[in-house]
C-alpha atoms as a PDB file:
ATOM      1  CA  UNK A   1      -4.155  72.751 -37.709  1.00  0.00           C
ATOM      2  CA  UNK A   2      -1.306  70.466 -39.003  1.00  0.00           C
ATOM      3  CA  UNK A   3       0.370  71.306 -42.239  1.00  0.00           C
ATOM      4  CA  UNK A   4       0.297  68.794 -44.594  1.00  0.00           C
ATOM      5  CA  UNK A   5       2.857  68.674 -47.294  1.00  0.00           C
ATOM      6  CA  UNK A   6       1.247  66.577 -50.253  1.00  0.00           C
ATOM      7  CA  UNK A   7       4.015  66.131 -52.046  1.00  0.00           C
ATOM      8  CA  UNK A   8       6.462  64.468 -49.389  1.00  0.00           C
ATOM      9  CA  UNK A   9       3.184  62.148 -48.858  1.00  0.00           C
ATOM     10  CA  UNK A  10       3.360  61.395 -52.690  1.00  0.00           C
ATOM     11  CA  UNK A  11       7.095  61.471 -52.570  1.00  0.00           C
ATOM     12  CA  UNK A  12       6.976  63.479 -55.947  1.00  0.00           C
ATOM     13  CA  UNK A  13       8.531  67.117 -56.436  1.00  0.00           C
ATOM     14  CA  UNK A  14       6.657  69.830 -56.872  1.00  0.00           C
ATOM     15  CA  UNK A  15       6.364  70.419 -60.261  1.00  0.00           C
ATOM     16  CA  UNK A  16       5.738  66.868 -60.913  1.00  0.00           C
ATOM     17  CA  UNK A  17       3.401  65.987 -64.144  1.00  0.00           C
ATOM     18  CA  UNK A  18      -0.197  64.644 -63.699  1.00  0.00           C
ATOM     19  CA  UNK A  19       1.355  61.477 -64.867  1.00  0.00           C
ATOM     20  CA  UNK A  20       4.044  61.137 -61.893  1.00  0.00           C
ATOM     21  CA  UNK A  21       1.277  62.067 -59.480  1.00  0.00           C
ATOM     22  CA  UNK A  22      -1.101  58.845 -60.992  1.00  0.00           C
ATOM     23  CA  UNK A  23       1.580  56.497 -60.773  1.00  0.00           C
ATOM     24  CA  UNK A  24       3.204  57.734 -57.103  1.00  0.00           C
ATOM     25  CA  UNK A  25      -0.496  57.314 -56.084  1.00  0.00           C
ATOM     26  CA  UNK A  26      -0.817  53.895 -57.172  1.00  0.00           C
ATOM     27  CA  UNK A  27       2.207  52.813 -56.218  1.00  0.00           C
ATOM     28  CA  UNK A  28       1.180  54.430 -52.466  1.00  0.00           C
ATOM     29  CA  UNK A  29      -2.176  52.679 -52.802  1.00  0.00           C
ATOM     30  CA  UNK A  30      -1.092  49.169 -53.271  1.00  0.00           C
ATOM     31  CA  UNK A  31       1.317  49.450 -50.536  1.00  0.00           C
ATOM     32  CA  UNK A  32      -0.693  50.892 -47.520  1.00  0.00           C
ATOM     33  CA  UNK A  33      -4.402  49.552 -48.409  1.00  0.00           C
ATOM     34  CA  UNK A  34      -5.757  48.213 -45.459  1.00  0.00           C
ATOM     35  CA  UNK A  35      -6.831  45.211 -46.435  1.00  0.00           C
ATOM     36  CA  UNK A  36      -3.310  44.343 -47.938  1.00  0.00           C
ATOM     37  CA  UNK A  37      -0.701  46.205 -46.079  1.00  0.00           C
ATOM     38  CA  UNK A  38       0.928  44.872 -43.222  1.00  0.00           C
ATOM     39  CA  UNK A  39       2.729  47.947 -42.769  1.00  0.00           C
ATOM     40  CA  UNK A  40       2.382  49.648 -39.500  1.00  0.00           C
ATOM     41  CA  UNK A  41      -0.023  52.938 -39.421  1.00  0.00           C
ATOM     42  CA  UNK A  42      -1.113  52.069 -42.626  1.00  0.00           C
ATOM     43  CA  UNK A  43      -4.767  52.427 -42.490  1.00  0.00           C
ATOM     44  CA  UNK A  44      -3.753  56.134 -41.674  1.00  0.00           C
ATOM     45  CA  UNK A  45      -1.153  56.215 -44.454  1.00  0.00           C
ATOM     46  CA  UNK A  46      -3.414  55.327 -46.866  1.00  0.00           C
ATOM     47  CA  UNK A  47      -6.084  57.955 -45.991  1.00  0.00           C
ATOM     48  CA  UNK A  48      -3.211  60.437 -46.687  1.00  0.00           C
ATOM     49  CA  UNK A  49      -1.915  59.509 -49.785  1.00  0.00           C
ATOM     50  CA  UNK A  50      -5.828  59.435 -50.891  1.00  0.00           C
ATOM     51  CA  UNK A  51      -5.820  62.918 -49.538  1.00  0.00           C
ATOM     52  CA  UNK A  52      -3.053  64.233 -51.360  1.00  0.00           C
ATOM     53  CA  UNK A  53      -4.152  62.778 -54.350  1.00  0.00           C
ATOM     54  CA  UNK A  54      -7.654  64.022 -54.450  1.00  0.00           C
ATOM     55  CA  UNK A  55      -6.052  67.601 -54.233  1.00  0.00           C
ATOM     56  CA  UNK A  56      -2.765  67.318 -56.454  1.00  0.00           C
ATOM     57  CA  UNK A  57      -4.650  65.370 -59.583  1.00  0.00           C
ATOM     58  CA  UNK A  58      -7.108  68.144 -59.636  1.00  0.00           C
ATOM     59  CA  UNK A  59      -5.507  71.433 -61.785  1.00  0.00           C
ATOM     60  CA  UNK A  60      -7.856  73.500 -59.528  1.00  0.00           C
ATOM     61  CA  UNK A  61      -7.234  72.109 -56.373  1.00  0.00           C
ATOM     62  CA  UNK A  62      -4.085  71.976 -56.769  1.00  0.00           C
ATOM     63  CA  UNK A  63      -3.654  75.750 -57.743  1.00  0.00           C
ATOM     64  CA  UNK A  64      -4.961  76.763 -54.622  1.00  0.00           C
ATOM     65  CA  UNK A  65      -2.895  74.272 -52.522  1.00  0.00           C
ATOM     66  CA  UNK A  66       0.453  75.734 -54.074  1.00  0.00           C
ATOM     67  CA  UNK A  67      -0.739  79.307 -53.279  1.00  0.00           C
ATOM     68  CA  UNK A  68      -0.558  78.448 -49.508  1.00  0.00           C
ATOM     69  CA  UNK A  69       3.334  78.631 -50.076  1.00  0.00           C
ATOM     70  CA  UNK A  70       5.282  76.104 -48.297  1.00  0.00           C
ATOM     71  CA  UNK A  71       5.439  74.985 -44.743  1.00  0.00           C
ATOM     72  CA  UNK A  72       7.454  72.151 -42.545  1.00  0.00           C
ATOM     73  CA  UNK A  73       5.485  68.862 -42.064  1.00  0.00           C
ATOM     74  CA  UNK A  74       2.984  68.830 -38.953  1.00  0.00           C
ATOM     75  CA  UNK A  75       4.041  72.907 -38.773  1.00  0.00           C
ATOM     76  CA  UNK A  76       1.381  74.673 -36.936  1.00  0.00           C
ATOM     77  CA  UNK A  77      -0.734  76.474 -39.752  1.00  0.00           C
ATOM     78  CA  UNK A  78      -3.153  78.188 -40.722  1.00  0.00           C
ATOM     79  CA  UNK A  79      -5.062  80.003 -44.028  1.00  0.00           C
ATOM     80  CA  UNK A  80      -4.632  83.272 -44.877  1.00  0.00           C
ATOM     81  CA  UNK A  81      -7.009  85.452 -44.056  1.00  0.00           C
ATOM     82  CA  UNK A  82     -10.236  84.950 -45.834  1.00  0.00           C
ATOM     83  CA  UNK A  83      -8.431  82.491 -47.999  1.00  0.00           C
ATOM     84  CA  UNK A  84     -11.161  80.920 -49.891  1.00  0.00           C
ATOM     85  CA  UNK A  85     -13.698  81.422 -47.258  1.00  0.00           C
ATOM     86  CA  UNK A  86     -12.287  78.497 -45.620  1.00  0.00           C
ATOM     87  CA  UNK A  87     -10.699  80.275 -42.565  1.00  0.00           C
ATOM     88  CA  UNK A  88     -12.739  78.679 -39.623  1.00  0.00           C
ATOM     89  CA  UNK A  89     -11.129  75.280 -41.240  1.00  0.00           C
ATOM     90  CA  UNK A  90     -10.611  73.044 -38.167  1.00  0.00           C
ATOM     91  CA  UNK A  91      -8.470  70.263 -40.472  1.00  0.00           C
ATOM     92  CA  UNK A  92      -6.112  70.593 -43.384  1.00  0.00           C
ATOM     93  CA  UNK A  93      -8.278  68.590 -45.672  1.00  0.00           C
ATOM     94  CA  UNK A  94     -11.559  70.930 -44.648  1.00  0.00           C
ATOM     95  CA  UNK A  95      -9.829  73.739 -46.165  1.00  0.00           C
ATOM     96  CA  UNK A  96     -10.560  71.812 -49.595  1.00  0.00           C
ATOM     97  CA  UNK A  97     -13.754  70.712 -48.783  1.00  0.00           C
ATOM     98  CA  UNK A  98     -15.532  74.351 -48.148  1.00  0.00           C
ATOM     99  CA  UNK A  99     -13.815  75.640 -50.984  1.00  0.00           C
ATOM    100  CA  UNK A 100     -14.628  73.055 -53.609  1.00  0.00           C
ATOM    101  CA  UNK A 101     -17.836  71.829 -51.858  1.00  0.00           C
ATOM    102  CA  UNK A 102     -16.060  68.518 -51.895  1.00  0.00           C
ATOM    103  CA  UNK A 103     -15.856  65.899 -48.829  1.00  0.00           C
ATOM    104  CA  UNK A 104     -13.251  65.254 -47.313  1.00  0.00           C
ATOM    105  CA  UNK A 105     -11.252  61.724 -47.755  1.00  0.00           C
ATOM    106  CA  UNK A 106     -11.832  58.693 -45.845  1.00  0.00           C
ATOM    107  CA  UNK A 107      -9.585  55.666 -45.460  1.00  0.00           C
ATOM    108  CA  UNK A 108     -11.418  53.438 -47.230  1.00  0.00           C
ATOM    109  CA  UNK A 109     -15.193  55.335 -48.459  1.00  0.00           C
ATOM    110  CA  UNK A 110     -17.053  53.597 -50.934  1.00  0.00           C
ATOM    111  CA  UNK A 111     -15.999  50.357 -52.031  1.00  0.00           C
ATOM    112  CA  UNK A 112     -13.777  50.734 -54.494  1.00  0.00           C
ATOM    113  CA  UNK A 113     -13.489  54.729 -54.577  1.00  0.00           C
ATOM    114  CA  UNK A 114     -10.218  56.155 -54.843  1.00  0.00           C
ATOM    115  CA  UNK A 115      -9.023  52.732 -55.509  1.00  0.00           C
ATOM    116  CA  UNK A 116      -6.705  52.025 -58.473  1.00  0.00           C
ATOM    117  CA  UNK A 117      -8.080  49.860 -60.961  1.00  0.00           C
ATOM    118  CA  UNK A 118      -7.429  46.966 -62.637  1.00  0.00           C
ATOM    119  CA  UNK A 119      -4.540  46.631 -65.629  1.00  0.00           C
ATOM    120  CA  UNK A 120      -5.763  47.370 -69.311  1.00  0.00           C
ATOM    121  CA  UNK A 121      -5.567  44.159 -71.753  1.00  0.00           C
ATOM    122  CA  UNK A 122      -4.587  44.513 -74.851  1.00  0.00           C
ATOM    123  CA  UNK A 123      -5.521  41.993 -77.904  1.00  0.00           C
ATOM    124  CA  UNK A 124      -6.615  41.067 -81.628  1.00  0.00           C
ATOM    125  CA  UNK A 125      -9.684  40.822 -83.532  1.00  0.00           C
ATOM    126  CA  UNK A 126      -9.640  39.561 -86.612  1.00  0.00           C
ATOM    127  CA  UNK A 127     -12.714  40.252 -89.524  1.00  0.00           C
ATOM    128  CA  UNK A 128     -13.315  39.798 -92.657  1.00  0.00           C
ATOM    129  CA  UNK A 129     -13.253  42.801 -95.114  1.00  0.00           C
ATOM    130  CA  UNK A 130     -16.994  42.720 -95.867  1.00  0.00           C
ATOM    131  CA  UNK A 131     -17.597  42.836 -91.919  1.00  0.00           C
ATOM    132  CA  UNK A 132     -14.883  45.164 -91.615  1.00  0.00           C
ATOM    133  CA  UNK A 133     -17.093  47.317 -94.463  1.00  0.00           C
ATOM    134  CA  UNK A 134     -20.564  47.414 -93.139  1.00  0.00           C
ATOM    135  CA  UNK A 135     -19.641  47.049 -89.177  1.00  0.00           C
ATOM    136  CA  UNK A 136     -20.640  44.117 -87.449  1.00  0.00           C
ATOM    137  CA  UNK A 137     -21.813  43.207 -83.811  1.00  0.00           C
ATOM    138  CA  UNK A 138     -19.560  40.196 -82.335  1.00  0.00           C
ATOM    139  CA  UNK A 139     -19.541  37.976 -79.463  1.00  0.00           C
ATOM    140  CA  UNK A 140     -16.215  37.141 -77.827  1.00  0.00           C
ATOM    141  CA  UNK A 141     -14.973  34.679 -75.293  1.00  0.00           C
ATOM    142  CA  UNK A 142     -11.969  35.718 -73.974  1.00  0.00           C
ATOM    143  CA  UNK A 143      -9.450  33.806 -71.417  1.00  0.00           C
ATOM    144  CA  UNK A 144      -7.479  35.283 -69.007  1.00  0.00           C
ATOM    145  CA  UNK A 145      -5.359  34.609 -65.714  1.00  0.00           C
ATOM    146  CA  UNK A 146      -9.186  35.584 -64.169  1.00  0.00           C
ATOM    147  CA  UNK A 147     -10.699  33.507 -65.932  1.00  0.00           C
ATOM    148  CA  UNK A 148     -12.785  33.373 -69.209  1.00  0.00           C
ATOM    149  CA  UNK A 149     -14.630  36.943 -69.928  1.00  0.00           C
ATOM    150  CA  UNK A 150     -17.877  36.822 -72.390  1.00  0.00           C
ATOM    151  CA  UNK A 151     -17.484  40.638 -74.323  1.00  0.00           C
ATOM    152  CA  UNK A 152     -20.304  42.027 -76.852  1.00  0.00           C
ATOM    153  CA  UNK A 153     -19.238  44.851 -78.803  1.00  0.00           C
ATOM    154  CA  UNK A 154     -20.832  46.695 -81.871  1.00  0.00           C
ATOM    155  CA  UNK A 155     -17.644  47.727 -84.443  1.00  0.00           C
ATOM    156  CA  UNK A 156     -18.751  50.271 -86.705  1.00  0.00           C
ATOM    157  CA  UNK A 157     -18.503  50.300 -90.336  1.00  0.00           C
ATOM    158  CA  UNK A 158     -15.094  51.274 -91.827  1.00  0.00           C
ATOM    159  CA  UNK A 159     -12.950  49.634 -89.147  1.00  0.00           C
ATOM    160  CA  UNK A 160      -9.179  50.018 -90.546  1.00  0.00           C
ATOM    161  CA  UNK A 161      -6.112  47.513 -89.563  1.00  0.00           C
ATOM    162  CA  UNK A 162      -4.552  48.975 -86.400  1.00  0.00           C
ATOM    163  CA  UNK A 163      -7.546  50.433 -85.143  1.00  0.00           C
ATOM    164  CA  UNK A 164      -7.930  50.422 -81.760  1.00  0.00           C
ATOM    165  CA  UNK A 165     -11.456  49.446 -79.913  1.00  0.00           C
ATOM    166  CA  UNK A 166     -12.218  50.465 -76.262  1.00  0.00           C
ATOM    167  CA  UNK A 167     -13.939  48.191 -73.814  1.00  0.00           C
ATOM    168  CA  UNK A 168     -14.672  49.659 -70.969  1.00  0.00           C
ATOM    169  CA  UNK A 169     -14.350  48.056 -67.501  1.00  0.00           C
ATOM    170  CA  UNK A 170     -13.647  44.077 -69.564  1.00  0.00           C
ATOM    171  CA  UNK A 171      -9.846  44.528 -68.274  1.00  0.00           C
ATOM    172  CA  UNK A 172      -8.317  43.029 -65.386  1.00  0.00           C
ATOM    173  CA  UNK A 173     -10.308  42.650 -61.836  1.00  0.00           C
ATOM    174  CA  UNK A 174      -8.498  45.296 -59.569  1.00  0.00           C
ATOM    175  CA  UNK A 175      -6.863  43.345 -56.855  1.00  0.00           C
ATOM    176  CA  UNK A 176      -7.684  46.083 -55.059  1.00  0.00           C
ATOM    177  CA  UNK A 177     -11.008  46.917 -55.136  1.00  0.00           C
ATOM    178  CA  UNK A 178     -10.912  49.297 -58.036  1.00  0.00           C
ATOM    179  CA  UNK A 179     -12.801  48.951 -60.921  1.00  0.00           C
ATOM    180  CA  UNK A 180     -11.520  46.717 -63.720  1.00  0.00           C
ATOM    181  CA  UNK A 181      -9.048  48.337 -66.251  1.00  0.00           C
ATOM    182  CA  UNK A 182     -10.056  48.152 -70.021  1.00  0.00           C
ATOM    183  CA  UNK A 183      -9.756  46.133 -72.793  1.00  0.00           C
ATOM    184  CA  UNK A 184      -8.596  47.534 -75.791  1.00  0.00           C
ATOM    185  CA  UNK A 185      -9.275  45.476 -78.964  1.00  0.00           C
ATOM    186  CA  UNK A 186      -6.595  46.217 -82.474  1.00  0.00           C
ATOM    187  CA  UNK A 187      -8.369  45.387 -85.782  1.00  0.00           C
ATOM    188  CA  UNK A 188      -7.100  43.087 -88.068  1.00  0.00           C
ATOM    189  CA  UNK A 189      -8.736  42.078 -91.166  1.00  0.00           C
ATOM    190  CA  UNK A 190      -7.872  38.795 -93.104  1.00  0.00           C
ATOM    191  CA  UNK A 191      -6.874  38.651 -96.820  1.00  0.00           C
ATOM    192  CA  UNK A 192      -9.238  38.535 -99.030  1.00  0.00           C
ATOM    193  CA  UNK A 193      -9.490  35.756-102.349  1.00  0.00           C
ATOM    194  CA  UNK A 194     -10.979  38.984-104.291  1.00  0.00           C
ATOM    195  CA  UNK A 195     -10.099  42.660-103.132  1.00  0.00           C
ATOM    196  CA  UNK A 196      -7.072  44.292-101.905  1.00  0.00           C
ATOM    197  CA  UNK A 197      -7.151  47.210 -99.004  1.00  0.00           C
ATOM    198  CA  UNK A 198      -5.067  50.237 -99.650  1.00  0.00           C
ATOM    199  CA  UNK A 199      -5.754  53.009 -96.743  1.00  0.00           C
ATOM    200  CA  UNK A 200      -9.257  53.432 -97.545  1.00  0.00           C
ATOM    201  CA  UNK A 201      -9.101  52.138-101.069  1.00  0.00           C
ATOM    202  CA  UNK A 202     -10.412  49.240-102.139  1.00  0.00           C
ATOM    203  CA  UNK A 203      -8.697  47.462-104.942  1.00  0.00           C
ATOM    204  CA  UNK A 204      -9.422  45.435-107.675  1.00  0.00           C
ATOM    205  CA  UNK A 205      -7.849  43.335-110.017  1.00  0.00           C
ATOM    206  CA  UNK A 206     -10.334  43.273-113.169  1.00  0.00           C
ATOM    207  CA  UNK A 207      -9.380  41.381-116.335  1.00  0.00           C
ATOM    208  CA  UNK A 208     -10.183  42.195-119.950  1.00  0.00           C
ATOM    209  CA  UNK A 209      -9.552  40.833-123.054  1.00  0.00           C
ATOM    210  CA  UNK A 210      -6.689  42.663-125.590  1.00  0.00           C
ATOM    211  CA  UNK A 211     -10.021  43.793-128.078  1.00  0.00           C
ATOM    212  CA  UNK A 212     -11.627  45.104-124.885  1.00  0.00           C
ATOM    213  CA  UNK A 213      -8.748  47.042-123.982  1.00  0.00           C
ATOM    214  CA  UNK A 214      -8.251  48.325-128.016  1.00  0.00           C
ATOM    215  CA  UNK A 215     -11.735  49.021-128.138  1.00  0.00           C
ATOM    216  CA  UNK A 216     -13.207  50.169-125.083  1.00  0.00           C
ATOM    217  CA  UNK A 217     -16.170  48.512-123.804  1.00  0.00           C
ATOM    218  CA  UNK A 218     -18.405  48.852-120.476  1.00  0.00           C
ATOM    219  CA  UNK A 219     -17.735  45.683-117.794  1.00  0.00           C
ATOM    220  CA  UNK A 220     -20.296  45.543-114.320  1.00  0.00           C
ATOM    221  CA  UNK A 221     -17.871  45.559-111.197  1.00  0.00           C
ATOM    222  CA  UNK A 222     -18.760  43.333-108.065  1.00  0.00           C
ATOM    223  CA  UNK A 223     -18.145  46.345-105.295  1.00  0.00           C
ATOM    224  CA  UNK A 224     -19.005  45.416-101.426  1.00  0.00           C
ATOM    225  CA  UNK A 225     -21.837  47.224-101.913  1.00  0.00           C
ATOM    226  CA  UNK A 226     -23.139  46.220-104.885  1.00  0.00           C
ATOM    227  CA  UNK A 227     -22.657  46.067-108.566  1.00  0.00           C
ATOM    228  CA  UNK A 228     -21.210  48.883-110.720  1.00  0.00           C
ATOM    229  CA  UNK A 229     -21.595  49.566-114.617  1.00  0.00           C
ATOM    230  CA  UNK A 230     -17.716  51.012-115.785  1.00  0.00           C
ATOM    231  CA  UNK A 231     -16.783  52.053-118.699  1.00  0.00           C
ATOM    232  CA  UNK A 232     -13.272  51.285-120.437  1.00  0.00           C
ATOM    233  CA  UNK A 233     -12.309  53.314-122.416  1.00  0.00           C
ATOM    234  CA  UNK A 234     -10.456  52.721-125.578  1.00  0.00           C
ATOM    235  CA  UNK A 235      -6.916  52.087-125.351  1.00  0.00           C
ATOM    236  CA  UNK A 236      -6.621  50.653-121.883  1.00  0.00           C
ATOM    237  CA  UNK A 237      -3.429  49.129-120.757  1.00  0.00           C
ATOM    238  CA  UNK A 238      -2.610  46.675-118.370  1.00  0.00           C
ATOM    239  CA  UNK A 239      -2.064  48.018-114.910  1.00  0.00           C
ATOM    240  CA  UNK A 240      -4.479  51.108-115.744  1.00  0.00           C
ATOM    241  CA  UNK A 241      -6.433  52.229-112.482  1.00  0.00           C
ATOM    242  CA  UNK A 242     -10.056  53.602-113.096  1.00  0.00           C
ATOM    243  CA  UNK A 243     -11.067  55.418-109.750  1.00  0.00           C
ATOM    244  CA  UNK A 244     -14.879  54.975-108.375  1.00  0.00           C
ATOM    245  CA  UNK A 245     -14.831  57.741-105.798  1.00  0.00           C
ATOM    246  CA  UNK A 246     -16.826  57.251-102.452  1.00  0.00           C
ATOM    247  CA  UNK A 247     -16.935  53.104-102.742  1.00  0.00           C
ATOM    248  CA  UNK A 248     -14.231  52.457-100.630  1.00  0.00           C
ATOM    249  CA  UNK A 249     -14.181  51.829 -97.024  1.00  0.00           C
ATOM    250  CA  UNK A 250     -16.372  54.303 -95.062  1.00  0.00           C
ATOM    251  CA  UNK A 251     -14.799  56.878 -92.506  1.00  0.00           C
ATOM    252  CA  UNK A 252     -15.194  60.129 -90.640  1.00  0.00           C
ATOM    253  CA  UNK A 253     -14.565  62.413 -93.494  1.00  0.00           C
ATOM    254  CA  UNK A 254     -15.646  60.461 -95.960  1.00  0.00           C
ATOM    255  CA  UNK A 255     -14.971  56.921 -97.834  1.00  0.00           C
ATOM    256  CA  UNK A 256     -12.220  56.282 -99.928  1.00  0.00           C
ATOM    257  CA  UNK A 257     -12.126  54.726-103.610  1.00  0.00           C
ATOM    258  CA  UNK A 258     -12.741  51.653-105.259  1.00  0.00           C
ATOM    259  CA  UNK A 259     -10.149  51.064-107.465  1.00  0.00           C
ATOM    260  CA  UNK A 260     -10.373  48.715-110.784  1.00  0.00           C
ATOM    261  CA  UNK A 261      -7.040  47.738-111.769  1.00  0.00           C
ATOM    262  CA  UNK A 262      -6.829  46.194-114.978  1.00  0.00           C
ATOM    263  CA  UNK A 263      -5.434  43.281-115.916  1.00  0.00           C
ATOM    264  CA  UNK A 264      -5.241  42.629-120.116  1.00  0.00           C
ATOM    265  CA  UNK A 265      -5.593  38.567-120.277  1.00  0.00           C
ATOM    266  CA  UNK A 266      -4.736  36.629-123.703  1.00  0.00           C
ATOM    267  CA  UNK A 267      -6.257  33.609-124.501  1.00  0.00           C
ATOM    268  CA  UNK A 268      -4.276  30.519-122.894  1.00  0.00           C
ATOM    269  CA  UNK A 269      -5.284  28.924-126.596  1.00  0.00           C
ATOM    270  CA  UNK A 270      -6.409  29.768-129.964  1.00  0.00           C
ATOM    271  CA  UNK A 271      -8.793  28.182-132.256  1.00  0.00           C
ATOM    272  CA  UNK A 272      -7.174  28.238-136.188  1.00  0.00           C
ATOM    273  CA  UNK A 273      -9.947  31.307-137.366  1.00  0.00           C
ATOM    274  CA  UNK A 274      -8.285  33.627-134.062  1.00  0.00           C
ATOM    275  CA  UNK A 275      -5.003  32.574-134.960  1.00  0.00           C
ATOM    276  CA  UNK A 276      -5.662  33.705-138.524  1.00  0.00           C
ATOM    277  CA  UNK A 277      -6.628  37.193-137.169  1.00  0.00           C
ATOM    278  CA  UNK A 278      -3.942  38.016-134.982  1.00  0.00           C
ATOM    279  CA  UNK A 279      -1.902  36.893-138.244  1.00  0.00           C
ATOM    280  CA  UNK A 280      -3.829  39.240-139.915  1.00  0.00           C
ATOM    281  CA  UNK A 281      -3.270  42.307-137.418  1.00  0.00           C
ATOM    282  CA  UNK A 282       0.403  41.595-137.267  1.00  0.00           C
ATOM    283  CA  UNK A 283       0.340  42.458-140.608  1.00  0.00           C
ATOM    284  CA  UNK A 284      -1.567  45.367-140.649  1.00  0.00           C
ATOM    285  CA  UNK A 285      -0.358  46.973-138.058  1.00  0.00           C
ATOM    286  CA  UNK A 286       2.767  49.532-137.229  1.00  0.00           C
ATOM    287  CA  UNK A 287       2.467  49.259-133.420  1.00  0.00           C
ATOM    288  CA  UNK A 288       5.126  49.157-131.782  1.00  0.00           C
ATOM    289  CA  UNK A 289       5.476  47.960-128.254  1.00  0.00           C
ATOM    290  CA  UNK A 290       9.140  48.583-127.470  1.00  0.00           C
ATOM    291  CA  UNK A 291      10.127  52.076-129.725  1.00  0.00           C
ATOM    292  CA  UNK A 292      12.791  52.697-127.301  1.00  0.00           C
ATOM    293  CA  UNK A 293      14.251  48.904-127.337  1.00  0.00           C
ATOM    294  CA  UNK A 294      17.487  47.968-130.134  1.00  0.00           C
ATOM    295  CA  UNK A 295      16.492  46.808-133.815  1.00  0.00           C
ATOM    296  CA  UNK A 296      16.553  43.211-134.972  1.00  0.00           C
END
């Protein structure tokens, strides 16, 4: 038999990555498929490159194939003895065959096999925060240079900005008989009129009055999944987080927080009896706001 040199057909070097070897292949298979090329032989071109291929993109196959050492192009060749069982071999690409239990490469096999597929697309999908919470099954209509393309998808609960959903086969049509490539779809989520996203936390600004913040009191907390009872304690300030643990957005190893933020709001007027009592507590009282600031 003929030896066959799979890297020259490739045109890659021989320690070339997995990822050279993918894209000399494609290249190789856009340019000598029969049904585009005009190229001369190339019905016989392309069965190599898809032979070369099937053996260097496989770690096993490919093992064995550098083990055979290396030989001129079309040089007379043949196994080593007992080499994988494969010694009564009557073609190069038989010797991978009987030892893989594989079949051998055709020009054009199945259609679509071996074929390079179609380009990945890339775009946005926008939610909302509460379906970006508790997941939420959507219908798109997308347009492309192919046309429109209807896409159902299910995104589960906890989707986070920048997360990337995968399509498959809702890509680009392979001009070339390949299946189509994928679409990949980045989450964004719209602001919200109520709750801020942090990470995983959930955020919220929450105001109280000034004798709610001096006194403490317990307020009930609109969460996206349902109300919660907090307490306040005594002495709040504004700006003051109080953590709910677990009631933020949900994820793999766990959810985050909901996070009150508080907000101390004065009355934007007074009626004469409150006036009189924040008279009064001037009076009474030695607070000081601003120890640190210069004397009048």
């Amino acid at each position: 038999m003929k030896y066959k040199d799979y890297y020259q057909i490739l045109g890659v070097a021989r320690d070339a990555s997995k990822e050279d070897i993918k894209k000399a292949y494609r290249r190789l298979a856009r340019k000598f498929h029969p049904d585009v090329s005009k190229e001369s032989g190339a019905e016989e071109k392309f069965k190599d490159v898809n032979e070369a291929n099937e053996v260097l993109s496989d770690t096993e196959k490919r093992a064995a194939y550098d083990q055979l050492g290396s030989y001129r192009p079309g040089q007379d060749f043949r196994p080593p003895p007992g080499w994988g069982g494969a010694g009564g071999a009557t073609d190069f690409s038989d010797l991978f065959s009987q030892l893989f239990g594989g079949r051998k490469s055709s020009g054009r096999g199945h259609a679509g096999a071996g074929m390079p597929p179609g380009q990945d697309v890339e775009a946005s999908l926008t939610l909302t925060l509460e379906e970006a919470f508790h997941g939420v099954e959507k219908h798109l209509s997308l347009s492309a240079d192919q046309g429109t393309r209807d896409v159902k998808l299910r995104v589960p609960p906890g989707a986070l900005p920048g997360k990337r959903l995968r399509v498959p086969g809702k890509g680009q049509r392979s001009p070339y008989g390949g299946g189509a490539g994928n679409l990949y779809l980045v989450i964004q989520i719209a602001p919200h009129p109520r709750y801020r996203l942090e990470g995983q936390d959930i955020c919220l600004d929450t105001p109280i009055s000034p004798w709610e913040a001096a006194l403490g009191t317990a307020i009930t907390v609109p969460t996206l999944n349902g109300n919660v009872r907090v307490k306040v304690p005594a002495g709040s300030r504004s700006g003051q987080k109080l953590r709910l643990p677990g009631r933020g957005m949900p994820g793999t190893e766990g959810a985050g927080n909901f996070i009150v933020q508080l907000q101390v709001v004065l009355p934007t007027s007074l009626s004469d009896a409150e006036r009189a009592l924040y008279e009064q507590l001037s009076r009474l009282s030695d607070f000081d706001p601003r120890p640190d600031f210069p004397k009048d």
